[in-house]
C-alpha atoms as a PDB file:
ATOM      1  CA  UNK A   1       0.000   0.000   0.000  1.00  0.00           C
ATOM      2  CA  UNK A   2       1.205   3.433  -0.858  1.00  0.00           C
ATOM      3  CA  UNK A   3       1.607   5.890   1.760  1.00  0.00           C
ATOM      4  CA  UNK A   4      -1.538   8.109   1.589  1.00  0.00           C
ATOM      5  CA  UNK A   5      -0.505  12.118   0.767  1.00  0.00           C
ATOM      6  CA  UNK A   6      -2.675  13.793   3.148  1.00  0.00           C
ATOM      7  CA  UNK A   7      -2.968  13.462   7.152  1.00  0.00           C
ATOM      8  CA  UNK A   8      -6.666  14.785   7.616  1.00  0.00           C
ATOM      9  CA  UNK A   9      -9.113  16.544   5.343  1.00  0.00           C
ATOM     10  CA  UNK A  10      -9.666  19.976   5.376  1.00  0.00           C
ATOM     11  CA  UNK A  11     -12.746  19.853   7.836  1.00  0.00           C
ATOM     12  CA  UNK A  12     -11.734  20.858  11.382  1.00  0.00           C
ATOM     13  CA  UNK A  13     -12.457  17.651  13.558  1.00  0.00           C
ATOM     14  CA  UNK A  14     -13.780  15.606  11.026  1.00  0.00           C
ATOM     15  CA  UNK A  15     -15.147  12.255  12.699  1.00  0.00           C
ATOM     16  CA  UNK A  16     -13.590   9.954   9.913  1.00  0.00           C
ATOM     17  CA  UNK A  17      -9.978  11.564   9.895  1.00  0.00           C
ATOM     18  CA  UNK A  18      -9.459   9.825  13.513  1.00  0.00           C
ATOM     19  CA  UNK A  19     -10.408   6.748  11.979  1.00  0.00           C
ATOM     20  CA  UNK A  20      -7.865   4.303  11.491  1.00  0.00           C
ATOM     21  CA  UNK A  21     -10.122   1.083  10.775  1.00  0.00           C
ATOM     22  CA  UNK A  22     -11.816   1.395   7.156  1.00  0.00           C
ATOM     23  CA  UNK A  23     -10.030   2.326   4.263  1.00  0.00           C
ATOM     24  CA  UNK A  24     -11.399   4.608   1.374  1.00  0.00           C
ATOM     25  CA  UNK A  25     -13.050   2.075  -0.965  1.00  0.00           C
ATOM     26  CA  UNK A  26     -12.125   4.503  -3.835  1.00  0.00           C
ATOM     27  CA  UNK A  27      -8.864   4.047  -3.622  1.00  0.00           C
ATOM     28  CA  UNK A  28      -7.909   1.231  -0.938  1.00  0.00           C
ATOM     29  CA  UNK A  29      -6.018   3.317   1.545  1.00  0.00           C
ATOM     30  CA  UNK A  30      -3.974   4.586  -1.005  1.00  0.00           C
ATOM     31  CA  UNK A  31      -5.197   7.740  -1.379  1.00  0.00           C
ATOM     32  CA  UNK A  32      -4.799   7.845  -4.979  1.00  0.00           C
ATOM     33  CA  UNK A  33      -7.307   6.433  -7.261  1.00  0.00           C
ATOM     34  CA  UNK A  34      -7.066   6.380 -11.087  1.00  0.00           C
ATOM     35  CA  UNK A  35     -10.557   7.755 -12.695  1.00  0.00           C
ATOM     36  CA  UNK A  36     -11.360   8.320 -16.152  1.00  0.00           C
ATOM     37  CA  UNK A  37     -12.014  11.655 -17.956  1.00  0.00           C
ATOM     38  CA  UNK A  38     -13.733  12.759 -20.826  1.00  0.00           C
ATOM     39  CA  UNK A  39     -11.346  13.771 -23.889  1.00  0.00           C
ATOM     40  CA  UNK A  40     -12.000  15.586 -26.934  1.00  0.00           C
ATOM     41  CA  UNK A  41     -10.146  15.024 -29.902  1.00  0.00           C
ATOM     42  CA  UNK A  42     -10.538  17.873 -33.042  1.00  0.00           C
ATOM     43  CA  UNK A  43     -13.249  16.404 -34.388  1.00  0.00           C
ATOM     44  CA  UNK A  44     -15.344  16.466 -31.357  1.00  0.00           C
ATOM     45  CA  UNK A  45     -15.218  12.790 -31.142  1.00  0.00           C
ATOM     46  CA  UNK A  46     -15.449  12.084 -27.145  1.00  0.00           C
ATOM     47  CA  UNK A  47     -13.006   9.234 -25.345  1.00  0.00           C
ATOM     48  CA  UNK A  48     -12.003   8.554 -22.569  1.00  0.00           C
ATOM     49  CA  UNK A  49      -8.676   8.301 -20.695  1.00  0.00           C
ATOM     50  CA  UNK A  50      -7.562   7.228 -17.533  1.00  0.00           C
ATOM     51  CA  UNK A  51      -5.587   9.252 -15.326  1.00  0.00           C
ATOM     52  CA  UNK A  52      -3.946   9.103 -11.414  1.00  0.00           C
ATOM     53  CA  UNK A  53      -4.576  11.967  -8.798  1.00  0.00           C
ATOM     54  CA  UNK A  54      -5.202  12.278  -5.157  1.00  0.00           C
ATOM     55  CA  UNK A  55      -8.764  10.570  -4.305  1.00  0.00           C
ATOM     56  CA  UNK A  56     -11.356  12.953  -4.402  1.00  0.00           C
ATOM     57  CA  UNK A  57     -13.467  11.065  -1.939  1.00  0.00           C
ATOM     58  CA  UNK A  58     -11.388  10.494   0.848  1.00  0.00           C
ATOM     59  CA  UNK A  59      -9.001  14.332   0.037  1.00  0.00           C
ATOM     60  CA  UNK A  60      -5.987  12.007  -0.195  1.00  0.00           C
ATOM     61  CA  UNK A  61      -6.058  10.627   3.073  1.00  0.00           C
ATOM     62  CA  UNK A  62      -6.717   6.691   2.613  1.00  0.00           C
ATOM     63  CA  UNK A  63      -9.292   7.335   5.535  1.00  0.00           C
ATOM     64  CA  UNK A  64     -12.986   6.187   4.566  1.00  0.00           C
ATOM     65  CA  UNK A  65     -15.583   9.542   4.621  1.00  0.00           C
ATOM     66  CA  UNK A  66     -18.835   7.769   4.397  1.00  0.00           C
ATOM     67  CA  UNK A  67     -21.562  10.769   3.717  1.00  0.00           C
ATOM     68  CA  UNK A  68     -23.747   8.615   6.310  1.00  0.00           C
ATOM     69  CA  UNK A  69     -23.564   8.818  10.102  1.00  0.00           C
ATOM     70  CA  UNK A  70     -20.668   6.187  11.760  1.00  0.00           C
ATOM     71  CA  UNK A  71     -23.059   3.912  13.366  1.00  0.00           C
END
């Protein structure tokens, strides 16, 4: 597993930052995930390509953030 690149999220005492149990199902602790965008080419023809940035769901930490209450 890599090492995640954030500590905590940017919410001040967010209940899932302390959290050491579940990892982010995005991106299995790793707090990168690799998610596909949309790409145009110049004829308008739409692909798509994969690409590799800090998870979005978890702001890099590796930490689940579940948008439902922890119990």
């Amino acid at each position: 597993m890599d090492t995640p690149t954030r500590e905590c999220c940017a919410l001040t005492d967010c209940p899932w930052c302390s959290r050491t149990d579940i990892a982010c199902h995005y991106c299995d602790g790793e707090g990168r995930w690799s998610p596909e965008r949309p790409v145009a080419d110049g004829n308008g023809m739409i692909t798509w390509e994969w690409v590799e940035e800090p998870c979005r769901m978890c702001a890099g930490t590796g930490k689940e953030h579940r948008h439902l209450p922890l119990d």
